[in-house]
C-alpha atoms as a PDB file:
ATOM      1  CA  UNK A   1      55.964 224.627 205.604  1.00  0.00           C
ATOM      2  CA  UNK A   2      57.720 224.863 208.851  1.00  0.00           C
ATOM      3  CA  UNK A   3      59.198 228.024 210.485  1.00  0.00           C
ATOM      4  CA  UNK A   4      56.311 230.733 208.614  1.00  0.00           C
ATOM      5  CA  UNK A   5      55.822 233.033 211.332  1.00  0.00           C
ATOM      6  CA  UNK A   6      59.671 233.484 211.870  1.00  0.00           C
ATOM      7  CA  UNK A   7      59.892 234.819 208.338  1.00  0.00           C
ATOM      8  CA  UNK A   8      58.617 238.320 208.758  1.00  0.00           C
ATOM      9  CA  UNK A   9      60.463 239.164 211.870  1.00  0.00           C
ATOM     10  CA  UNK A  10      63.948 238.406 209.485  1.00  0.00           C
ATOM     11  CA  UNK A  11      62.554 240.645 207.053  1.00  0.00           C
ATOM     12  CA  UNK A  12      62.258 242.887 209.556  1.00  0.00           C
ATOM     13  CA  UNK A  13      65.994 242.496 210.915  1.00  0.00           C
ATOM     14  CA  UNK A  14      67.261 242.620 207.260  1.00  0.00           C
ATOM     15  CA  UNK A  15      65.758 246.285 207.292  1.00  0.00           C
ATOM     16  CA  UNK A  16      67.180 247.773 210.050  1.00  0.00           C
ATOM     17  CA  UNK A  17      70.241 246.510 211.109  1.00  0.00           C
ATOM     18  CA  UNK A  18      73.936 246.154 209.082  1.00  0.00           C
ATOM     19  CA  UNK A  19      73.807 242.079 209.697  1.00  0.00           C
ATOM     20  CA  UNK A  20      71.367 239.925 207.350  1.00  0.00           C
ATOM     21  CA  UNK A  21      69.631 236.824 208.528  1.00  0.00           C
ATOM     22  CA  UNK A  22      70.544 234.186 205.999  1.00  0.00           C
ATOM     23  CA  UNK A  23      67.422 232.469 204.655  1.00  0.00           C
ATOM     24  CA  UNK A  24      67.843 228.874 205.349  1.00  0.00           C
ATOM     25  CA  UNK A  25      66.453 226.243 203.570  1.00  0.00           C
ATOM     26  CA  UNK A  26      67.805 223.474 205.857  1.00  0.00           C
ATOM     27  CA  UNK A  27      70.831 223.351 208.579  1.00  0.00           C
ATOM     28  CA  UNK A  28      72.856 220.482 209.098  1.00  0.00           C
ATOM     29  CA  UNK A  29      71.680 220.978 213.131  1.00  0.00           C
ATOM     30  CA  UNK A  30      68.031 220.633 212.051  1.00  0.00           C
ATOM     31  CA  UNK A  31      69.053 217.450 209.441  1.00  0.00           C
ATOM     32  CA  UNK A  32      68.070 214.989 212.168  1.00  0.00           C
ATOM     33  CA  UNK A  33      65.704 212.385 213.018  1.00  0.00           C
ATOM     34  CA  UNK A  34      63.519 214.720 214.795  1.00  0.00           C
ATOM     35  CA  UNK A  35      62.531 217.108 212.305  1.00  0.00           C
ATOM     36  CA  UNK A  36      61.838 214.868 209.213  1.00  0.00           C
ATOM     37  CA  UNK A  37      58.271 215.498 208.998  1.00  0.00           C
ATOM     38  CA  UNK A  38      59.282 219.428 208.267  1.00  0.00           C
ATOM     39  CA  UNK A  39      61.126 218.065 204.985  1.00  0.00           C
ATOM     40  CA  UNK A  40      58.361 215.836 203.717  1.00  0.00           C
ATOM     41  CA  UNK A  41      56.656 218.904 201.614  1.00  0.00           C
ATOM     42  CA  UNK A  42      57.452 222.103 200.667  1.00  0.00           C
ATOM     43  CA  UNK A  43      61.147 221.647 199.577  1.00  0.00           C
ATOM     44  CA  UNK A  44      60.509 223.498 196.148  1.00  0.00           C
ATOM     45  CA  UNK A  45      59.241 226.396 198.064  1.00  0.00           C
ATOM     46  CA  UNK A  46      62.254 226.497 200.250  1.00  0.00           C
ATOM     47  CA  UNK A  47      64.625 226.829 197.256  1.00  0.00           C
ATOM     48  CA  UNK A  48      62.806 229.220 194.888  1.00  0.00           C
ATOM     49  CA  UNK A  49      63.216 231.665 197.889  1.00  0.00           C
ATOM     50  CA  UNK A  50      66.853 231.277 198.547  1.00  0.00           C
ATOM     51  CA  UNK A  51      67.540 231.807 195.066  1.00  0.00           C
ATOM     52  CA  UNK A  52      65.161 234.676 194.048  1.00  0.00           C
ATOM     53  CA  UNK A  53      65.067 236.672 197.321  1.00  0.00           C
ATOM     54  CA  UNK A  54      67.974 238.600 196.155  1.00  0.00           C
ATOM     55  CA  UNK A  55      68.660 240.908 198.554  1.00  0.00           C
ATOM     56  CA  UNK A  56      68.822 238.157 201.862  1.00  0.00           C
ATOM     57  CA  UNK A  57      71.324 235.699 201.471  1.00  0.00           C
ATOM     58  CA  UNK A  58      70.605 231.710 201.750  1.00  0.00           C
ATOM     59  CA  UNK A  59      71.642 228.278 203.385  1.00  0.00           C
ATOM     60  CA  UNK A  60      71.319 225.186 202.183  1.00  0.00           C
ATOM     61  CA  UNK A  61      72.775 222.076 204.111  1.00  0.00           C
ATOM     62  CA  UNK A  62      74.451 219.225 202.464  1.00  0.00           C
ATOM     63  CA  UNK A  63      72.729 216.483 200.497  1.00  0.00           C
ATOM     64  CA  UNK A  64      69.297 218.707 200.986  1.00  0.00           C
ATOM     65  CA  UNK A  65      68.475 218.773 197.124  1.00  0.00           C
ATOM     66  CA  UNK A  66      68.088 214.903 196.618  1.00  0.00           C
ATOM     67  CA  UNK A  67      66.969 214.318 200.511  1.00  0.00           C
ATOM     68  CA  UNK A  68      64.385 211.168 200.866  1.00  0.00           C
ATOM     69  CA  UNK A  69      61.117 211.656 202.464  1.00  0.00           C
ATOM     70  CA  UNK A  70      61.468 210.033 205.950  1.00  0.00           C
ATOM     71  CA  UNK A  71      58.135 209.634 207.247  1.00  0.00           C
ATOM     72  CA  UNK A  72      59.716 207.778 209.812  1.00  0.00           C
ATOM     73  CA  UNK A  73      63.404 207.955 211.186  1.00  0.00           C
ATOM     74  CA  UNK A  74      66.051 206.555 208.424  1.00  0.00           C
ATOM     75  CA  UNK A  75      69.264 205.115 209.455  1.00  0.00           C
ATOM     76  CA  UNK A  76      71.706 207.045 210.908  1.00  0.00           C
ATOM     77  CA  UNK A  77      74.023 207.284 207.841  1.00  0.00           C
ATOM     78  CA  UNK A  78      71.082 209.208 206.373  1.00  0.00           C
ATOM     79  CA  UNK A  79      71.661 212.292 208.312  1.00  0.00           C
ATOM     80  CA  UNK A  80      74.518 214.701 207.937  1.00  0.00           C
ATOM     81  CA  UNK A  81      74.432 216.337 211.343  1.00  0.00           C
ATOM     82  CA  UNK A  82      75.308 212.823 212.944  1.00  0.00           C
ATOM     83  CA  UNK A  83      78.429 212.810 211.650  1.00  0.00           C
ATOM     84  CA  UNK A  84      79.145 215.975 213.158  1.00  0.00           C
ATOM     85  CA  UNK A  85      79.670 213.791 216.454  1.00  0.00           C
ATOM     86  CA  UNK A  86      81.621 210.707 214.813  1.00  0.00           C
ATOM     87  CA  UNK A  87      80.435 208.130 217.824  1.00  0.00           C
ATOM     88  CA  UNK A  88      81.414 205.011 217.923  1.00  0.00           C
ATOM     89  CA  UNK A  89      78.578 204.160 220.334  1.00  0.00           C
ATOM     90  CA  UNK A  90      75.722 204.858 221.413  1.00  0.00           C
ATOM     91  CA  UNK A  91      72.258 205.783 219.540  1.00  0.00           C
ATOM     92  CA  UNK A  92      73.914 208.751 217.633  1.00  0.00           C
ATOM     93  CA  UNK A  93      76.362 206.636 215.960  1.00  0.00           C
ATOM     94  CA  UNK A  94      77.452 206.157 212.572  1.00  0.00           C
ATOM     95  CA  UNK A  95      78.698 202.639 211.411  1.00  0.00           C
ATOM     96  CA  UNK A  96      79.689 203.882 207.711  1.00  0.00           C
ATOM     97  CA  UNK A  97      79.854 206.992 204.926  1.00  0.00           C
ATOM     98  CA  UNK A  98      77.294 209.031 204.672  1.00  0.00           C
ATOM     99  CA  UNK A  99      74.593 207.875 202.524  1.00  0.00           C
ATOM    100  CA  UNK A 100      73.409 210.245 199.853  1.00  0.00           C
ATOM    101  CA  UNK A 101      69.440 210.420 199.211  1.00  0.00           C
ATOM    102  CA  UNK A 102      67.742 209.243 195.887  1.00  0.00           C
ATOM    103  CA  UNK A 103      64.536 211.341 196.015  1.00  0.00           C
ATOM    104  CA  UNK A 104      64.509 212.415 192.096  1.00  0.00           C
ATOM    105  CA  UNK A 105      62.067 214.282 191.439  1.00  0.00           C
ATOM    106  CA  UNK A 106      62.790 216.753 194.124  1.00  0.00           C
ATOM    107  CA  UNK A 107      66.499 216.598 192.562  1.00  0.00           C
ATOM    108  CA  UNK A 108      64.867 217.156 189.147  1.00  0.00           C
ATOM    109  CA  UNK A 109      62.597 219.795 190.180  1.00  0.00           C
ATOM    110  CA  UNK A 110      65.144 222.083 192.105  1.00  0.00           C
ATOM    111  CA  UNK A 111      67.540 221.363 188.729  1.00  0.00           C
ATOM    112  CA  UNK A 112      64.786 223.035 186.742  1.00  0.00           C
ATOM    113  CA  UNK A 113      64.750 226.522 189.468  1.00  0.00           C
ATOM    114  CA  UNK A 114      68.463 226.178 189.353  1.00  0.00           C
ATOM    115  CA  UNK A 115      68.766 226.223 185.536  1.00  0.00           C
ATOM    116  CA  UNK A 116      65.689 229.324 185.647  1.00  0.00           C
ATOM    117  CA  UNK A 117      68.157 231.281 188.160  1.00  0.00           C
ATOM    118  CA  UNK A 118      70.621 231.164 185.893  1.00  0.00           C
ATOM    119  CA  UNK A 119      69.072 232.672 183.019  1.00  0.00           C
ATOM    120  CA  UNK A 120      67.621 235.670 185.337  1.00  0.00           C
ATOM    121  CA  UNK A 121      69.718 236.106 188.214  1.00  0.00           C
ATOM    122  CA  UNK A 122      72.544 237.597 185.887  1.00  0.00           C
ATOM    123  CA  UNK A 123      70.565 240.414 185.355  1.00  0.00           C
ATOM    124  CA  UNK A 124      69.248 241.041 188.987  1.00  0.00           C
ATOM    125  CA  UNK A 125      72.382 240.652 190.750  1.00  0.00           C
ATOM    126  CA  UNK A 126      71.502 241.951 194.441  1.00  0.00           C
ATOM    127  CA  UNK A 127      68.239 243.737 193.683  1.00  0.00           C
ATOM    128  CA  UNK A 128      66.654 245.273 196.702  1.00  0.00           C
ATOM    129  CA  UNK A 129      63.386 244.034 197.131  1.00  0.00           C
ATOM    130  CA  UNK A 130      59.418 245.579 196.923  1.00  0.00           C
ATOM    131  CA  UNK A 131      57.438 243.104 198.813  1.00  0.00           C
ATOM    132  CA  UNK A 132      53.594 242.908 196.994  1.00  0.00           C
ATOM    133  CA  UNK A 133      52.129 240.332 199.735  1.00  0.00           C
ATOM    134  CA  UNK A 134      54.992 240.305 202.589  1.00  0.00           C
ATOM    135  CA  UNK A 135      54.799 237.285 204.723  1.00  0.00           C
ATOM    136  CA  UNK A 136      52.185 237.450 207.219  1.00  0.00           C
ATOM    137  CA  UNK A 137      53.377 237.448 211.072  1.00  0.00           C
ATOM    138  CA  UNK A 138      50.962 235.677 212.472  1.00  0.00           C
ATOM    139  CA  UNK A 139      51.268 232.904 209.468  1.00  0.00           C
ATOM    140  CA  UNK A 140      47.167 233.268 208.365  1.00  0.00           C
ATOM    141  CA  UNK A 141      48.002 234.703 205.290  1.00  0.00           C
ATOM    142  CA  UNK A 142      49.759 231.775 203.296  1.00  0.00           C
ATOM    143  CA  UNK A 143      50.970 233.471 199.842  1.00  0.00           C
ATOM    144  CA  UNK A 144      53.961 235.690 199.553  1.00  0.00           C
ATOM    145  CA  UNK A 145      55.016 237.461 196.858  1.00  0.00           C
ATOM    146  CA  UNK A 146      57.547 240.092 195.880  1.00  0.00           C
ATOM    147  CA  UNK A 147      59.241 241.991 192.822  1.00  0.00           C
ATOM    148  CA  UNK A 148      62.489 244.267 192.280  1.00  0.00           C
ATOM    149  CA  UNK A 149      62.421 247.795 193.745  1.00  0.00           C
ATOM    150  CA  UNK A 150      63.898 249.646 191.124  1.00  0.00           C
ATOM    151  CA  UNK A 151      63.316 248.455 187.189  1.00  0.00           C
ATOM    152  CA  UNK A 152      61.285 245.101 188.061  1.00  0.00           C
ATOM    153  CA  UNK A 153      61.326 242.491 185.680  1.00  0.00           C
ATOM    154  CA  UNK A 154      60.113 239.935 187.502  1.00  0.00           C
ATOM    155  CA  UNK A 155      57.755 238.797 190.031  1.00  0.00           C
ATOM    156  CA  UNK A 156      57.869 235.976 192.673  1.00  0.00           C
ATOM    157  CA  UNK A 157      55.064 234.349 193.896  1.00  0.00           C
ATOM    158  CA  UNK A 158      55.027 231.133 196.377  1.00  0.00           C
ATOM    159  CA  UNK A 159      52.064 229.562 198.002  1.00  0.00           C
ATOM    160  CA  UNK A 160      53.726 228.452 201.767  1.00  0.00           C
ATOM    161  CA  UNK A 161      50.847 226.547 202.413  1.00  0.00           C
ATOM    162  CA  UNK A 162      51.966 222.591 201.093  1.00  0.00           C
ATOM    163  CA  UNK A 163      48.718 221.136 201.568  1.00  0.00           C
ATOM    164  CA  UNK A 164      45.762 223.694 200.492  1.00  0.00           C
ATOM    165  CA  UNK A 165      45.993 225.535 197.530  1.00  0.00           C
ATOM    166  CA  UNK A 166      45.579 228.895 197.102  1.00  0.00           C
ATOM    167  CA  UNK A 167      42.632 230.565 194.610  1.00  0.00           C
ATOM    168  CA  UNK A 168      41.820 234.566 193.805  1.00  0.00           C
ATOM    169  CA  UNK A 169      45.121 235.832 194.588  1.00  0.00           C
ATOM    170  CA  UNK A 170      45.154 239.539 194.450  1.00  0.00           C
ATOM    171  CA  UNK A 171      49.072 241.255 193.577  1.00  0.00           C
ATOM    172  CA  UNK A 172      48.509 244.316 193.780  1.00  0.00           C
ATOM    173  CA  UNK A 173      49.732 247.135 190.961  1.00  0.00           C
ATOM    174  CA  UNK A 174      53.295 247.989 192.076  1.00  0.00           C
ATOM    175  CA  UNK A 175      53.814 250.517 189.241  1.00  0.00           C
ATOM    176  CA  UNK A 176      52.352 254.031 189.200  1.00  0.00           C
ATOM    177  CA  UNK A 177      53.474 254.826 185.523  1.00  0.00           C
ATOM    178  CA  UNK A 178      53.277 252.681 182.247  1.00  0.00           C
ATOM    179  CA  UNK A 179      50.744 249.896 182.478  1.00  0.00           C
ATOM    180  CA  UNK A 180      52.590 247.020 183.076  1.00  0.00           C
ATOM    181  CA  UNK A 181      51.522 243.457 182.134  1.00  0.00           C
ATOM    182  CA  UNK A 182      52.093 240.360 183.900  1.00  0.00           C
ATOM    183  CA  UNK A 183      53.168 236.742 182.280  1.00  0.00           C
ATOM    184  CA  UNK A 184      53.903 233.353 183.769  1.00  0.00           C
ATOM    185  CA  UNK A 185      56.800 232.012 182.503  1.00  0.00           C
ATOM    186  CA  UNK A 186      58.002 229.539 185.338  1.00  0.00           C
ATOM    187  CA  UNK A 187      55.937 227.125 188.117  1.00  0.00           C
ATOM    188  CA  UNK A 188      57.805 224.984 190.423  1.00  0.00           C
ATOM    189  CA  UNK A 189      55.249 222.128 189.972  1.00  0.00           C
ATOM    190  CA  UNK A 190      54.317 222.433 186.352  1.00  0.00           C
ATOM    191  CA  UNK A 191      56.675 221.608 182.837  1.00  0.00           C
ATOM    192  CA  UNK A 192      54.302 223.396 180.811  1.00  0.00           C
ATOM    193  CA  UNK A 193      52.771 226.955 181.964  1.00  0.00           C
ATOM    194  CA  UNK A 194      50.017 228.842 180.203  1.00  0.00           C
ATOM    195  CA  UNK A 195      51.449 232.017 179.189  1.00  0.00           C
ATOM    196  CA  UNK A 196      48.883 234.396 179.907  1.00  0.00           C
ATOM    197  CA  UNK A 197      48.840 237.299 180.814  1.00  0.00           C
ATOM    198  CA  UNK A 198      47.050 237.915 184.440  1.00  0.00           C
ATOM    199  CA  UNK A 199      43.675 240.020 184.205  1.00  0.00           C
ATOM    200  CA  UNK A 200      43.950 243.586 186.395  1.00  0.00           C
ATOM    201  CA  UNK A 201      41.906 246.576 186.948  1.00  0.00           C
ATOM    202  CA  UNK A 202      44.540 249.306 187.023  1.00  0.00           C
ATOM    203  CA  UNK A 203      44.794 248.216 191.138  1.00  0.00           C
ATOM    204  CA  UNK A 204      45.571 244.258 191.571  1.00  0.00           C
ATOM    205  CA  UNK A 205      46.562 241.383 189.450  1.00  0.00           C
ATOM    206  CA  UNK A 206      44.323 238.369 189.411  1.00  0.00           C
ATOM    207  CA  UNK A 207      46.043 235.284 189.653  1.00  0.00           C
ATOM    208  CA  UNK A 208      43.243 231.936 189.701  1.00  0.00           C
ATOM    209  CA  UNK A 209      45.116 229.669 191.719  1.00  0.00           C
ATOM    210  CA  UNK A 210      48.676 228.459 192.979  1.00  0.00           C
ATOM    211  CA  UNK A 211      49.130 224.730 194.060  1.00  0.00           C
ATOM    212  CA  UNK A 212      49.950 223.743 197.682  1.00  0.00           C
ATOM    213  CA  UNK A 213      54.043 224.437 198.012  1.00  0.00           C
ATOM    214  CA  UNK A 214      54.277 226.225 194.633  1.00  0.00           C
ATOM    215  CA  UNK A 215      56.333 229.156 193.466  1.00  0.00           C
ATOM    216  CA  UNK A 216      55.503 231.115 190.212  1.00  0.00           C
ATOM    217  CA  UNK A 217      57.518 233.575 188.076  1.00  0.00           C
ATOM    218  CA  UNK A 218      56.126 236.221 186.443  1.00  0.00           C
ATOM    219  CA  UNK A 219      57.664 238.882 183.634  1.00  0.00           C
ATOM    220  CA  UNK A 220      57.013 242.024 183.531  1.00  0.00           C
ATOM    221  CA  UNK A 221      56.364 243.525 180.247  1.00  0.00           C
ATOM    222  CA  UNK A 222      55.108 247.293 179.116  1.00  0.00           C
ATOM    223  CA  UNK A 223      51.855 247.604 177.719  1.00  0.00           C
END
């Protein structure tokens, strides 16, 4: 997933100054030719942060939920930032209307975060954040994941890494009072989740495994 390392330093920014980065799933600038091979994975990911990190606010360019892979360049008409430029010649030119993607099971799966978000953002509204794993700097460290400071209901996780998975995650306990017990309820890449609970030892959660590019929802329960 392109642009890790970046991440933590707008965490950072969001912290200390009055101004928020906007977390940005795609830009019209970067939806061009040249950076197609950023958009062929990780999509998912990109979205189920912009909607759950509540307290950053998000970007996403047009057309970006129903993009087609490129693996190579597409037409011109494929690509929103070219008609930014409306030429009439020359290799950034555009010889018709802009041509809307048909990649549906991105469309279907970012339907299915949008119609989750729905149920639970209501309830969050602009929830500060208590990062458990905070995006790693230097980019090693692959999974992120985060709750609500104050009254958490839920927790995000999200595997960045879209081609290895991830196994023997550790969250760690984020609650010093009443046990608290974590459920799946949501995955980006699966219809049906196993609700059960995660095993813990009173100091981490154990979660087995999280597929390349995928983000998991948790709820928060009392023992």
């Amino acid at each position: 997933m392109h642009s890790r390392q970046p991440f933590r330093p707008y965490l950072d920014t969001l912290q200390t100054r009055t101004v928020a980065p906007a977390f940005t799933m795609m830009t019209g600038d970067k939806d061009d030719p040249r950076f197609d091979h950023f958009y062929l994975k990780g999509n998912e990911a990109r979205f189920f942060i912009g909607l759950f990190l509540t307290d950053m606010p998000s970007y996403m360019a047009l057309g970006f939920e129903c993009r087609d892979p490129h693996p190579t360049p597409a037409p011109n008409e494929h690509y929103t930032k070219l008609y930014v430029f409306r030429l009439v010649v020359g290799e950034k030119k555009t010889t018709g209307p802009y041509v809307w993607g048909k990649n549906h099971a991105l469309f279907a799966a970012i339907t299915r975060i949008r119609q989750l978000a729905e149920q639970i953002l209501p309830e969050l509204g602009a929830a500060s954040t208590r990062w458990l794993l905070p995006p790693d700097p230097t980019a090693g460290v692959k999974v992120i994941a985060w709750t609500q400071l104050t009254q958490p209901r839920f927790v995000f996780v999200v595997n960045l890494d879209t081609v290895q998975s991830a196994i023997n995650i550790k969250i760690p306990h984020f609650l010093t009072t009443d046990p608290t017990i974590l459920t799946p309820i949501f995955s980006t890449h699966q219809i049906k989740i196993e609700s059960k609970a995660l095993i813990t030892n009173e100091k981490q959660y154990q979660l087995d495994h999280l597929a390349a590019g995928e983000g998991l929802v948790l709820a928060c329960a009392a023992l």
